[in-house]
C-alpha atoms as a PDB file:
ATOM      1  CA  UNK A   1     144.149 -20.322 -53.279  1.00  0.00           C
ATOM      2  CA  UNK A   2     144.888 -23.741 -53.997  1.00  0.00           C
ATOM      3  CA  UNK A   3     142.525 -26.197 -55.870  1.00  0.00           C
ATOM      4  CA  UNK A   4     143.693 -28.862 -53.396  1.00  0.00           C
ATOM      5  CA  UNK A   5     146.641 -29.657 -50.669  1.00  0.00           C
ATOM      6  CA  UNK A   6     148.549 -32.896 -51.137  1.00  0.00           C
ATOM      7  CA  UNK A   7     150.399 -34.391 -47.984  1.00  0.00           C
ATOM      8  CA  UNK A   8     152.522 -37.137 -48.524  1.00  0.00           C
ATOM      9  CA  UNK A   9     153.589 -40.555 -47.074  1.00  0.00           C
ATOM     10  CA  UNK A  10     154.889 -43.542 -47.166  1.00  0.00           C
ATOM     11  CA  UNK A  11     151.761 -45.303 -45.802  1.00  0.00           C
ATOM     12  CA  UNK A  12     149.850 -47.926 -48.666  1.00  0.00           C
ATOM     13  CA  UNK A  13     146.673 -46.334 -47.093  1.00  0.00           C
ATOM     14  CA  UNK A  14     145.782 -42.300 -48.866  1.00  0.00           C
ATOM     15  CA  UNK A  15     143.251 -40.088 -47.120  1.00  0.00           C
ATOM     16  CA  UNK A  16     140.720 -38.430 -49.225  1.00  0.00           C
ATOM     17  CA  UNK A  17     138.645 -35.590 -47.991  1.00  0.00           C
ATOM     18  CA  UNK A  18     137.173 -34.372 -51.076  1.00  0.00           C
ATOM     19  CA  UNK A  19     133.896 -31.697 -48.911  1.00  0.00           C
ATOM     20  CA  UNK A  20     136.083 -30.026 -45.960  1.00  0.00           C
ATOM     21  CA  UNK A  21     136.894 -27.080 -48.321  1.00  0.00           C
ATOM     22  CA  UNK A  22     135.349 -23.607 -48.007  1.00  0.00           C
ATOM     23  CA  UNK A  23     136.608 -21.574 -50.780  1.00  0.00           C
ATOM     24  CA  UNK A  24     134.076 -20.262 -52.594  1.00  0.00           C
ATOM     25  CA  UNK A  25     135.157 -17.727 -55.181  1.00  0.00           C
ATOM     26  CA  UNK A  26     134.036 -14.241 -54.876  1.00  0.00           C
ATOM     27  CA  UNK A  27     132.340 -14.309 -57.738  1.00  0.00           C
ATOM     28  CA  UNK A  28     130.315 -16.944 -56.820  1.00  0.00           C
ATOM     29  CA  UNK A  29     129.561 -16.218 -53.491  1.00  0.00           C
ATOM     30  CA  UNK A  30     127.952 -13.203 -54.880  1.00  0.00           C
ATOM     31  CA  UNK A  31     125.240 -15.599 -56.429  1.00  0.00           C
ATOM     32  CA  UNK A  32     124.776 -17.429 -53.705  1.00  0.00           C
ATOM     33  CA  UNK A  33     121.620 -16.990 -51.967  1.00  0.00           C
ATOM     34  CA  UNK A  34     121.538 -16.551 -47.670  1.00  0.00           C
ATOM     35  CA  UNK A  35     121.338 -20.287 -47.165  1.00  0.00           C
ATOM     36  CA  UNK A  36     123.899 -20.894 -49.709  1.00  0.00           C
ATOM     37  CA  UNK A  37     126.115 -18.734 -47.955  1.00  0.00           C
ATOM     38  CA  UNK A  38     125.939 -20.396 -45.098  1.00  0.00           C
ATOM     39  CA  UNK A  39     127.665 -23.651 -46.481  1.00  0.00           C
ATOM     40  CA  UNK A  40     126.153 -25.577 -44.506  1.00  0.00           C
ATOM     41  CA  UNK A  41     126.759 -28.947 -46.085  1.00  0.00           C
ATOM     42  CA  UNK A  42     130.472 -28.617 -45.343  1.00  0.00           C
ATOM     43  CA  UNK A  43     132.151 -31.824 -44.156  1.00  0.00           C
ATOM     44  CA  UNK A  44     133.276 -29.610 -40.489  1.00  0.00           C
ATOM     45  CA  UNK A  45     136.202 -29.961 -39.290  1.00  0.00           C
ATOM     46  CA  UNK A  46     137.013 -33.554 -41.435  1.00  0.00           C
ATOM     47  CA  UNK A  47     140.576 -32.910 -41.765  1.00  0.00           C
ATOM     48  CA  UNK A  48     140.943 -31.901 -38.206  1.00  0.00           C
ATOM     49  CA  UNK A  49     138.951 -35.278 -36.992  1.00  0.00           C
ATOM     50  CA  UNK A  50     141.688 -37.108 -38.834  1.00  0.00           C
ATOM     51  CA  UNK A  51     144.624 -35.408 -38.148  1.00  0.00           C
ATOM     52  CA  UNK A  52     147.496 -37.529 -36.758  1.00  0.00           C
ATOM     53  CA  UNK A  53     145.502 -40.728 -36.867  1.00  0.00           C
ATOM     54  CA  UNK A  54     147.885 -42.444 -39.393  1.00  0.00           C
ATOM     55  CA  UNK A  55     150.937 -40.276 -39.484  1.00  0.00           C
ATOM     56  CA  UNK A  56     152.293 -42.038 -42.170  1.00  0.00           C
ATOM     57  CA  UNK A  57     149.197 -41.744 -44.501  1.00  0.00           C
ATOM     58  CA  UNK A  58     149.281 -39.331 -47.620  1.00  0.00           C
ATOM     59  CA  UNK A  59     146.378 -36.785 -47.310  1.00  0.00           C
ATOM     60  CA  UNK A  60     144.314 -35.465 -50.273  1.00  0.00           C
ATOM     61  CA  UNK A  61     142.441 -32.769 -49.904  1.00  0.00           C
ATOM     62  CA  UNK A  62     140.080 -30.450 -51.852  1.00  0.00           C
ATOM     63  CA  UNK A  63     140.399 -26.761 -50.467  1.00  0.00           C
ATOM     64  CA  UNK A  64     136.654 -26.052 -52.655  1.00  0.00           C
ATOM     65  CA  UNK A  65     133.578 -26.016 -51.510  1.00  0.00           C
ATOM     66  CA  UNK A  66     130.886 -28.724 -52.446  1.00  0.00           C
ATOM     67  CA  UNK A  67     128.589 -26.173 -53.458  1.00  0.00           C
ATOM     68  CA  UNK A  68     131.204 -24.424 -56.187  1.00  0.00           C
ATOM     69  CA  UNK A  69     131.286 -28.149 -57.620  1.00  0.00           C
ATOM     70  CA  UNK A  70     131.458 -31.739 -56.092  1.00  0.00           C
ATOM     71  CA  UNK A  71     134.346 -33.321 -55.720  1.00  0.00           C
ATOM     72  CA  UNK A  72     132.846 -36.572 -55.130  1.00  0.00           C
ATOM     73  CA  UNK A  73     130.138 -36.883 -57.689  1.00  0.00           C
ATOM     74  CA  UNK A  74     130.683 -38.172 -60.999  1.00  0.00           C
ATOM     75  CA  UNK A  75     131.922 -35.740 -63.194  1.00  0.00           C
ATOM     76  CA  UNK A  76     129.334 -36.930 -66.251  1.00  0.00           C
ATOM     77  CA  UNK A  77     126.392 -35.673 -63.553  1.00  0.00           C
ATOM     78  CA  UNK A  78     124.729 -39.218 -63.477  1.00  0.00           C
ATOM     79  CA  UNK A  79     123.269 -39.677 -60.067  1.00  0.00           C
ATOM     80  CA  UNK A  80     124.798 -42.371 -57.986  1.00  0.00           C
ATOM     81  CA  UNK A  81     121.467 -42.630 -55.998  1.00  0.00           C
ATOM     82  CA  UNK A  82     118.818 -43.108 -58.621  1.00  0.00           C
ATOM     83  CA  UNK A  83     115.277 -42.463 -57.373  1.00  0.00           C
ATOM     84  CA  UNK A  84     116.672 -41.092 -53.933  1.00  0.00           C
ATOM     85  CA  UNK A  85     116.926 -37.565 -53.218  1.00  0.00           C
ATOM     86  CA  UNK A  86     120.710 -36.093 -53.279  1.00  0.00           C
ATOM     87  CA  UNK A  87     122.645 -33.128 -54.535  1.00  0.00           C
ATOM     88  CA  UNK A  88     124.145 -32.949 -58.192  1.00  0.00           C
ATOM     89  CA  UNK A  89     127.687 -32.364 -59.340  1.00  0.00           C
ATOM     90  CA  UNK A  90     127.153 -28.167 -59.041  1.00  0.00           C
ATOM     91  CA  UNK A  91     124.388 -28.583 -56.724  1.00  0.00           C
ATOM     92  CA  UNK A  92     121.051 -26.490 -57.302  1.00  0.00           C
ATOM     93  CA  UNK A  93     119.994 -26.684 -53.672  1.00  0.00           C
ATOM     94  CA  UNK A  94     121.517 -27.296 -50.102  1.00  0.00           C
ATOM     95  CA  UNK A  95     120.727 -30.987 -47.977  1.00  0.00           C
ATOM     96  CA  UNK A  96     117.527 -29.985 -47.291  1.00  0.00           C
ATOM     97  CA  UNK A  97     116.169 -29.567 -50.372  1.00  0.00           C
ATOM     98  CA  UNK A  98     116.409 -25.233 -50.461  1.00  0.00           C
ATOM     99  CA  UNK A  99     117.362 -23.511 -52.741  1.00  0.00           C
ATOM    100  CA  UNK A 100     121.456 -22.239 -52.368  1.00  0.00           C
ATOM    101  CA  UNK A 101     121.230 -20.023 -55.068  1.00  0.00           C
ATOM    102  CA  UNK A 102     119.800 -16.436 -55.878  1.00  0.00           C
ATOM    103  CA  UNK A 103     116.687 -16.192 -58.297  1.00  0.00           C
ATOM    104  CA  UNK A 104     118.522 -16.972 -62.159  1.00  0.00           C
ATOM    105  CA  UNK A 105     121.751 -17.354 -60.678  1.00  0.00           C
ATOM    106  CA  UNK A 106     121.880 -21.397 -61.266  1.00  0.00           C
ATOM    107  CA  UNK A 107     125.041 -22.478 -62.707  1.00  0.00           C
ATOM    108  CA  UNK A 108     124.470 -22.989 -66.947  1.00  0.00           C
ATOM    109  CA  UNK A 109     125.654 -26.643 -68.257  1.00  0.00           C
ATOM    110  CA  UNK A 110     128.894 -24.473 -69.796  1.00  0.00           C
ATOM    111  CA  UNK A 111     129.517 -22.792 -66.449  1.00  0.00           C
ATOM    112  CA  UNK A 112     129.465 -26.573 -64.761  1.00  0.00           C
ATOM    113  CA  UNK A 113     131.960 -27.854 -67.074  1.00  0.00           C
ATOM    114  CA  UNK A 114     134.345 -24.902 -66.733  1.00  0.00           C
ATOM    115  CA  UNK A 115     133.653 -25.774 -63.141  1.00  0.00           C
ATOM    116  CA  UNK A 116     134.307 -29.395 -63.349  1.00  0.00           C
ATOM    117  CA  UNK A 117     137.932 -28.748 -65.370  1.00  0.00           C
ATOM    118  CA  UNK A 118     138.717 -26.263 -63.361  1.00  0.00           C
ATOM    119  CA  UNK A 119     138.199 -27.787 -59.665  1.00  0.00           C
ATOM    120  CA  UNK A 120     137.101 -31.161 -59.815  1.00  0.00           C
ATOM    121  CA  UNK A 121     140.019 -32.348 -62.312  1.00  0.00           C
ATOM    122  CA  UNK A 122     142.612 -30.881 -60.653  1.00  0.00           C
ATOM    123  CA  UNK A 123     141.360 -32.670 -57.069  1.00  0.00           C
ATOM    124  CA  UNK A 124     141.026 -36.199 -58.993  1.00  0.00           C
ATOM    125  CA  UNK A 125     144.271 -35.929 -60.844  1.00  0.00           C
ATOM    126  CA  UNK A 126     146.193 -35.234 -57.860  1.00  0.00           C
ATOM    127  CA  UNK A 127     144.401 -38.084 -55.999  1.00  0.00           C
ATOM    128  CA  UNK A 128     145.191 -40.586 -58.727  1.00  0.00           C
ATOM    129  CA  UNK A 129     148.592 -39.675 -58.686  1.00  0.00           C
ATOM    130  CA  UNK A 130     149.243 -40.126 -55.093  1.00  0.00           C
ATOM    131  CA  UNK A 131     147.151 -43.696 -55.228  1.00  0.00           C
ATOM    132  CA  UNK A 132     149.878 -44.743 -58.433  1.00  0.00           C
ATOM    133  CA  UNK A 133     152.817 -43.336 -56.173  1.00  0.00           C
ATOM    134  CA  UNK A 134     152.260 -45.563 -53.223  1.00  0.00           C
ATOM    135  CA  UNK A 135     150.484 -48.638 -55.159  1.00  0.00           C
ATOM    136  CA  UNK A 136     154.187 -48.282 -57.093  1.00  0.00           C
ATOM    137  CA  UNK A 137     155.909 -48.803 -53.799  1.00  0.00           C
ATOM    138  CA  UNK A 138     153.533 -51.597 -52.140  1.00  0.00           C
ATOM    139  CA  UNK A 139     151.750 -53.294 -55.152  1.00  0.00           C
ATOM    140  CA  UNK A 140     149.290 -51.996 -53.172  1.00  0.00           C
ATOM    141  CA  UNK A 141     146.951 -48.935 -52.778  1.00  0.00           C
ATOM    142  CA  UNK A 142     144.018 -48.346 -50.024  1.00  0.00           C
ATOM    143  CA  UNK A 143     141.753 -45.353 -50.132  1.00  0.00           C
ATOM    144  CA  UNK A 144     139.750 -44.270 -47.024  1.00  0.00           C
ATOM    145  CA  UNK A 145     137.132 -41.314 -48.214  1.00  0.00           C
ATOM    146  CA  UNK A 146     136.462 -39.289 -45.602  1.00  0.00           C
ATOM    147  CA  UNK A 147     133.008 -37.844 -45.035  1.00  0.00           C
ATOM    148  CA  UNK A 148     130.918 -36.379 -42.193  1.00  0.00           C
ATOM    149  CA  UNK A 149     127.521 -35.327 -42.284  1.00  0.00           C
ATOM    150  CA  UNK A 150     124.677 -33.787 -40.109  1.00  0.00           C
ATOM    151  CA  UNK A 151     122.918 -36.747 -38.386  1.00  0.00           C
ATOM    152  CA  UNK A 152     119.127 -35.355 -39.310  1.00  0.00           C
ATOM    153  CA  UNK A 153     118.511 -34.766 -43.157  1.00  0.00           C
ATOM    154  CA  UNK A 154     114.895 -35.844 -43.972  1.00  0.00           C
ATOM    155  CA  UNK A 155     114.829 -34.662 -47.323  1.00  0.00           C
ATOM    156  CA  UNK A 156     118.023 -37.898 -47.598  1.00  0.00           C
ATOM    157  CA  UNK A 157     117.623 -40.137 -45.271  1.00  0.00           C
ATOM    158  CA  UNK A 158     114.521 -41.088 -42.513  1.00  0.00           C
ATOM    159  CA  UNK A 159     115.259 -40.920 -38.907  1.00  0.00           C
ATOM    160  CA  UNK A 160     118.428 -40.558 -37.129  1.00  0.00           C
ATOM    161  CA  UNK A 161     122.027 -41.501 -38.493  1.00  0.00           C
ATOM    162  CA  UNK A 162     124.083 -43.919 -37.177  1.00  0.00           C
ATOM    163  CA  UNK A 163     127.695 -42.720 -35.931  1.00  0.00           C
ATOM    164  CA  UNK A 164     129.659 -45.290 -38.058  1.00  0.00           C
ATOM    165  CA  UNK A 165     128.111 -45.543 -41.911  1.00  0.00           C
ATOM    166  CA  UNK A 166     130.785 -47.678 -44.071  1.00  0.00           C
ATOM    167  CA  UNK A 167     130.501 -47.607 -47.775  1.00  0.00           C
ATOM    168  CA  UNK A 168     132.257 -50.391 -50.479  1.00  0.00           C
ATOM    169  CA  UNK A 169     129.196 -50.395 -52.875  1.00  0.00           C
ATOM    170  CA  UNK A 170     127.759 -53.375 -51.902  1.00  0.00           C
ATOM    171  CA  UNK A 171     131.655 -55.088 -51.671  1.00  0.00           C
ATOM    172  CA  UNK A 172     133.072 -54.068 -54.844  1.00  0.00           C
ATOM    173  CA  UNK A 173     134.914 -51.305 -54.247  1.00  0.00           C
ATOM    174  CA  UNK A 174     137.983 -53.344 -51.891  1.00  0.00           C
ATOM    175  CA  UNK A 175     139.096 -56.660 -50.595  1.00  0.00           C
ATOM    176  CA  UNK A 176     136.122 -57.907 -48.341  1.00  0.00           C
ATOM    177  CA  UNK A 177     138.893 -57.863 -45.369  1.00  0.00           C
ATOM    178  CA  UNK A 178     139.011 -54.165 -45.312  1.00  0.00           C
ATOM    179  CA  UNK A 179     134.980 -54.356 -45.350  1.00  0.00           C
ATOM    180  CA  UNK A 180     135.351 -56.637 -42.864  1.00  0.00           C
ATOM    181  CA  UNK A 181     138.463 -54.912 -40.561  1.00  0.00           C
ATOM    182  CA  UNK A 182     136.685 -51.174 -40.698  1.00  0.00           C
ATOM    183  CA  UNK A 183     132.695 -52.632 -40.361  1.00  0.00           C
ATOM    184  CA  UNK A 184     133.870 -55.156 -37.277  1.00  0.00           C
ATOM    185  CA  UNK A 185     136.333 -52.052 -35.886  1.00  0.00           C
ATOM    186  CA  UNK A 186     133.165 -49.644 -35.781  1.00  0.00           C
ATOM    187  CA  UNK A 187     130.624 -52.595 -34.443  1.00  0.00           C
ATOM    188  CA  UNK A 188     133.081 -52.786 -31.914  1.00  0.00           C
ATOM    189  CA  UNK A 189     132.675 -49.379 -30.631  1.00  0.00           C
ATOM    190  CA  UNK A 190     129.323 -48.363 -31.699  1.00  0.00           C
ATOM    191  CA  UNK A 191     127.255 -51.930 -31.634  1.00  0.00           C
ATOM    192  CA  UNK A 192     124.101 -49.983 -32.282  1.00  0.00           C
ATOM    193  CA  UNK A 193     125.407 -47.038 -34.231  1.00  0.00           C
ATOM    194  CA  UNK A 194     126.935 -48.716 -37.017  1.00  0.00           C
ATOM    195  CA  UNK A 195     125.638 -49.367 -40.690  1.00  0.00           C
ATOM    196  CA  UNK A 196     127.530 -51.564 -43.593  1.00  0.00           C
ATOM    197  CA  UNK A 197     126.288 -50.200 -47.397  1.00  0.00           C
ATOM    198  CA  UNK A 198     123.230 -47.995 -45.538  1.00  0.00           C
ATOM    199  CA  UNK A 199     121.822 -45.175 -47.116  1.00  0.00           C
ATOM    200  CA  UNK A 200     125.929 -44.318 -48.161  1.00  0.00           C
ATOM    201  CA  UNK A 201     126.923 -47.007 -50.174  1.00  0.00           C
ATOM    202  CA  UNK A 202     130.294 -44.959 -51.054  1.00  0.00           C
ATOM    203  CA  UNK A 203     130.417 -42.183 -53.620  1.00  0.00           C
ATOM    204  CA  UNK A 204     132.090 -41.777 -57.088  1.00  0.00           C
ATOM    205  CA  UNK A 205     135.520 -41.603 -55.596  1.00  0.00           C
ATOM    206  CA  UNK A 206     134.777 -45.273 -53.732  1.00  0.00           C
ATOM    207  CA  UNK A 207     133.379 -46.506 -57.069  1.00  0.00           C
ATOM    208  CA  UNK A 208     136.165 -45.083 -59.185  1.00  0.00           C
ATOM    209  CA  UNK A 209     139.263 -46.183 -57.708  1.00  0.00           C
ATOM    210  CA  UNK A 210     138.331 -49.381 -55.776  1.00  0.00           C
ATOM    211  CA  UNK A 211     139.698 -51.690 -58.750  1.00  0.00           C
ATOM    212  CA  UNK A 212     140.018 -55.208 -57.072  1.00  0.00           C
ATOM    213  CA  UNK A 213     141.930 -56.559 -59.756  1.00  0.00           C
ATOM    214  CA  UNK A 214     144.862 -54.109 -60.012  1.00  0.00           C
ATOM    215  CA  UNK A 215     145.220 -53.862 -56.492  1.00  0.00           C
ATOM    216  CA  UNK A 216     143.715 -50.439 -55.912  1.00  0.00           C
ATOM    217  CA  UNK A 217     140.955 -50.415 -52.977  1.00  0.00           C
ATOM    218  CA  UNK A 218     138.627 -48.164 -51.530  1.00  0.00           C
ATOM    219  CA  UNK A 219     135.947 -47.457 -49.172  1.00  0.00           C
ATOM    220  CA  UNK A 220     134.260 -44.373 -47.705  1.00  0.00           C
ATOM    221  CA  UNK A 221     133.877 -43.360 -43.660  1.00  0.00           C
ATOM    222  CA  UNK A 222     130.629 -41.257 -43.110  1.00  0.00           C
ATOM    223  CA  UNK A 223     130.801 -39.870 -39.897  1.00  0.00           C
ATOM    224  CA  UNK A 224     127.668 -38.686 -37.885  1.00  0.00           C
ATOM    225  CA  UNK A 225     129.029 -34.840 -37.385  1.00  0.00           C
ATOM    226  CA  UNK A 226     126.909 -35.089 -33.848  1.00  0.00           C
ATOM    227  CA  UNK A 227     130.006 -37.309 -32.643  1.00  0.00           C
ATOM    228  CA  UNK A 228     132.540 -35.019 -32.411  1.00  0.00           C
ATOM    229  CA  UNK A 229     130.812 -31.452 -33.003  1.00  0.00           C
ATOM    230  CA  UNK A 230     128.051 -29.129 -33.087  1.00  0.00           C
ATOM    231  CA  UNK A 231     125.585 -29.728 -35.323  1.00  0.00           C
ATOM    232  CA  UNK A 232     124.105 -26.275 -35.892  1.00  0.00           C
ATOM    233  CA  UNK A 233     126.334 -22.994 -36.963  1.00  0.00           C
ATOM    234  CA  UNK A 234     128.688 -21.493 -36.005  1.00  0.00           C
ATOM    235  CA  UNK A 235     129.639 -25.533 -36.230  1.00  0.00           C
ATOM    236  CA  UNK A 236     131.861 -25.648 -33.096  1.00  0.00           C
ATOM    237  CA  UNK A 237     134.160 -28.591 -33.292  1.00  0.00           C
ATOM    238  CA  UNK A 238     134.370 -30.851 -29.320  1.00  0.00           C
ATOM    239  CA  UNK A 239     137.454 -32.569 -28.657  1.00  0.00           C
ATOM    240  CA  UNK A 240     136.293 -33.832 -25.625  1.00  0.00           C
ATOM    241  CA  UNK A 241     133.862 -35.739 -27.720  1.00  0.00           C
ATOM    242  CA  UNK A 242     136.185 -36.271 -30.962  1.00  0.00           C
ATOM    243  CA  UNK A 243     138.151 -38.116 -28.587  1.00  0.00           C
ATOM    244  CA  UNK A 244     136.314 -41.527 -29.156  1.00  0.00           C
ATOM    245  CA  UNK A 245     135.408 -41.378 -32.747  1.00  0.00           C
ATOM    246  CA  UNK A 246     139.244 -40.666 -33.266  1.00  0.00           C
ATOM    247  CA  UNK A 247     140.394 -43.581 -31.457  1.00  0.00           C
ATOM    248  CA  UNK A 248     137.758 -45.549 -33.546  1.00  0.00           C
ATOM    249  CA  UNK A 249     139.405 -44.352 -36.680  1.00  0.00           C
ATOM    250  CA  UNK A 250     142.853 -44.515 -35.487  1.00  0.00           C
ATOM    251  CA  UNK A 251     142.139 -48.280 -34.828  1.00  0.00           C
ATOM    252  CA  UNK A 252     140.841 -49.011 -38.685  1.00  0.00           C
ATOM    253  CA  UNK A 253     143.596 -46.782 -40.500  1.00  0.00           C
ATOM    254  CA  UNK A 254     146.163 -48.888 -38.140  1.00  0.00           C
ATOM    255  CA  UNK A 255     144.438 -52.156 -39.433  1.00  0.00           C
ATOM    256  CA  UNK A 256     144.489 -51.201 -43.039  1.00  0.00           C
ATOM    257  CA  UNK A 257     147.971 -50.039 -43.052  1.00  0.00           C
ATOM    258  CA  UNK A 258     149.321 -53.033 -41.422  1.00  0.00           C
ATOM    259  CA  UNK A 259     146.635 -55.149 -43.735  1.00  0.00           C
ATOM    260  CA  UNK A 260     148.012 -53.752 -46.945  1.00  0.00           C
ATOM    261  CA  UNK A 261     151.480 -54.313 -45.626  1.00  0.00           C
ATOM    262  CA  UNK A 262     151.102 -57.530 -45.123  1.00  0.00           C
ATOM    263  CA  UNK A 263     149.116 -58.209 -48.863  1.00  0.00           C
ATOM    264  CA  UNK A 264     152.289 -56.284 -50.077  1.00  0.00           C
ATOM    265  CA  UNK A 265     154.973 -58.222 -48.467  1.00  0.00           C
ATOM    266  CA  UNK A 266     153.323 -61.421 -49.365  1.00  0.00           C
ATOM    267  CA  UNK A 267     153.500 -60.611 -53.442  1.00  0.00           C
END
């Protein structure tokens, strides 16, 4: 099994979909407990809500599950939520606060860094190299992080979750037009469904790459899963649903691409 799948284009814009894996190893999954088994915290169906949107976009994707390590915390384990409730870089328990592991099966600090070399570098060094590829063609690099998540989690966030939740860490993490392109395209659609720096404010991968001043951007998509799927196992993807969150999405990668075009051909 691959660590990750790389598909490439010639698009300025890279997909990354670092929590649609579900490869657990064996040995692993033997330590999981019932609920951990389960996996539900899996981003369903992400690469499949994507697919075709921006044909010429390069896809990165991490084939591991969240709960074997994740690929979108930061790989030193410091929280990127201080003081809220979340799940760690080998998380301990699932997204509502249980337990995913058997009794003394918890991953040791030197089982989490075998972890992190073994998965998580692999994912990020592979991402980074696809960002340098096409930022050495345009000038210009834009990554979209691609998330989806169940749209009740008290033990994260209160109440219901709106549809469209755009992350740039409070504007750092790109140029405030592609805040402003993807947060207008999804107001658009979803006046009342739609949340700028929420309760996702964009995760490590946002916050790592998205350097403004060398022309690398970045901002994450988190998708209420209730848009285009079932919410509760077996976790039955709807295209008659998907239909309308993909035509959302279609319409932002479009704008980006054609955005960092433009910001390239103007340099």
């Amino acid at each position: 099994m691959d660590v990750f799948t790389v598909l490439p284009g010639d698009s300025p814009v890279v997909l990354a979909q670092p929590h649609g894996g579900t490869f657990v190893p064996d040995a692993l999954n033997n330590r999981l407990n019932s609920r951990g088994r389960g996996l539900d915290d899996t981003d369903w169906h992400i690469t499949r809500l994507y697919e075709g949107l921006l044909p010429s976009a390069t896809v990165v994707k991490s084939n591991v599950h969240r709960y074997v390590i994740d690929a979108n915390r930061d790989p030193a384990g410091h929280s990127l939520y201080p003081g809220q409730n979340t799940t760690t870089l080998c998380p301990l328990t699932d997204f509502d606060g249980a337990d995913i592991w058997q009794l003394g099966q918890q991953p040791s600090p030197d089982e989490i860094e075998s972890r992190r070399q073994t998965f998580h570098a692999p994912y990020h060094a592979a991402l980074e190299q696809e960002l340098a590829r096409v930022h050495a063609k345009h000038g210009i690099a834009v990554l979209f992080d691609c998330h989806s998540i169940r749209s009740t989690i008290p033990f994260l966030f209160d109440g219901e979750l709106p549809i469209y939740n755009v992350g740039t860490n409070l504007g750092q993490t790109c140029d405030p037009e592609i805040e402003r392109l993807t947060h207008q395209t999804c107001l658009t659609a979803q006046p009342d469904s739609t949340v700028l720096n929420g309760r996702f404010k964009g995760g490590w991968t946002t916050r790592h790459y998205g350097q403004l001043q060398n022309h690398y951007h970045a901002i994450q998509m988190e998708t209420s899963q209730r848009a285009y799927m079932d919410e509760t196992a077996p976790w039955t993807f709807r295209p008659e649903k998907a239909a309308q969150p993909r035509a959302v999405l279609q319409d932002i990668l479009t704008k980006l691409d054609q955005f960092a075009r433009s910001r390239a051909a103007a340099t």
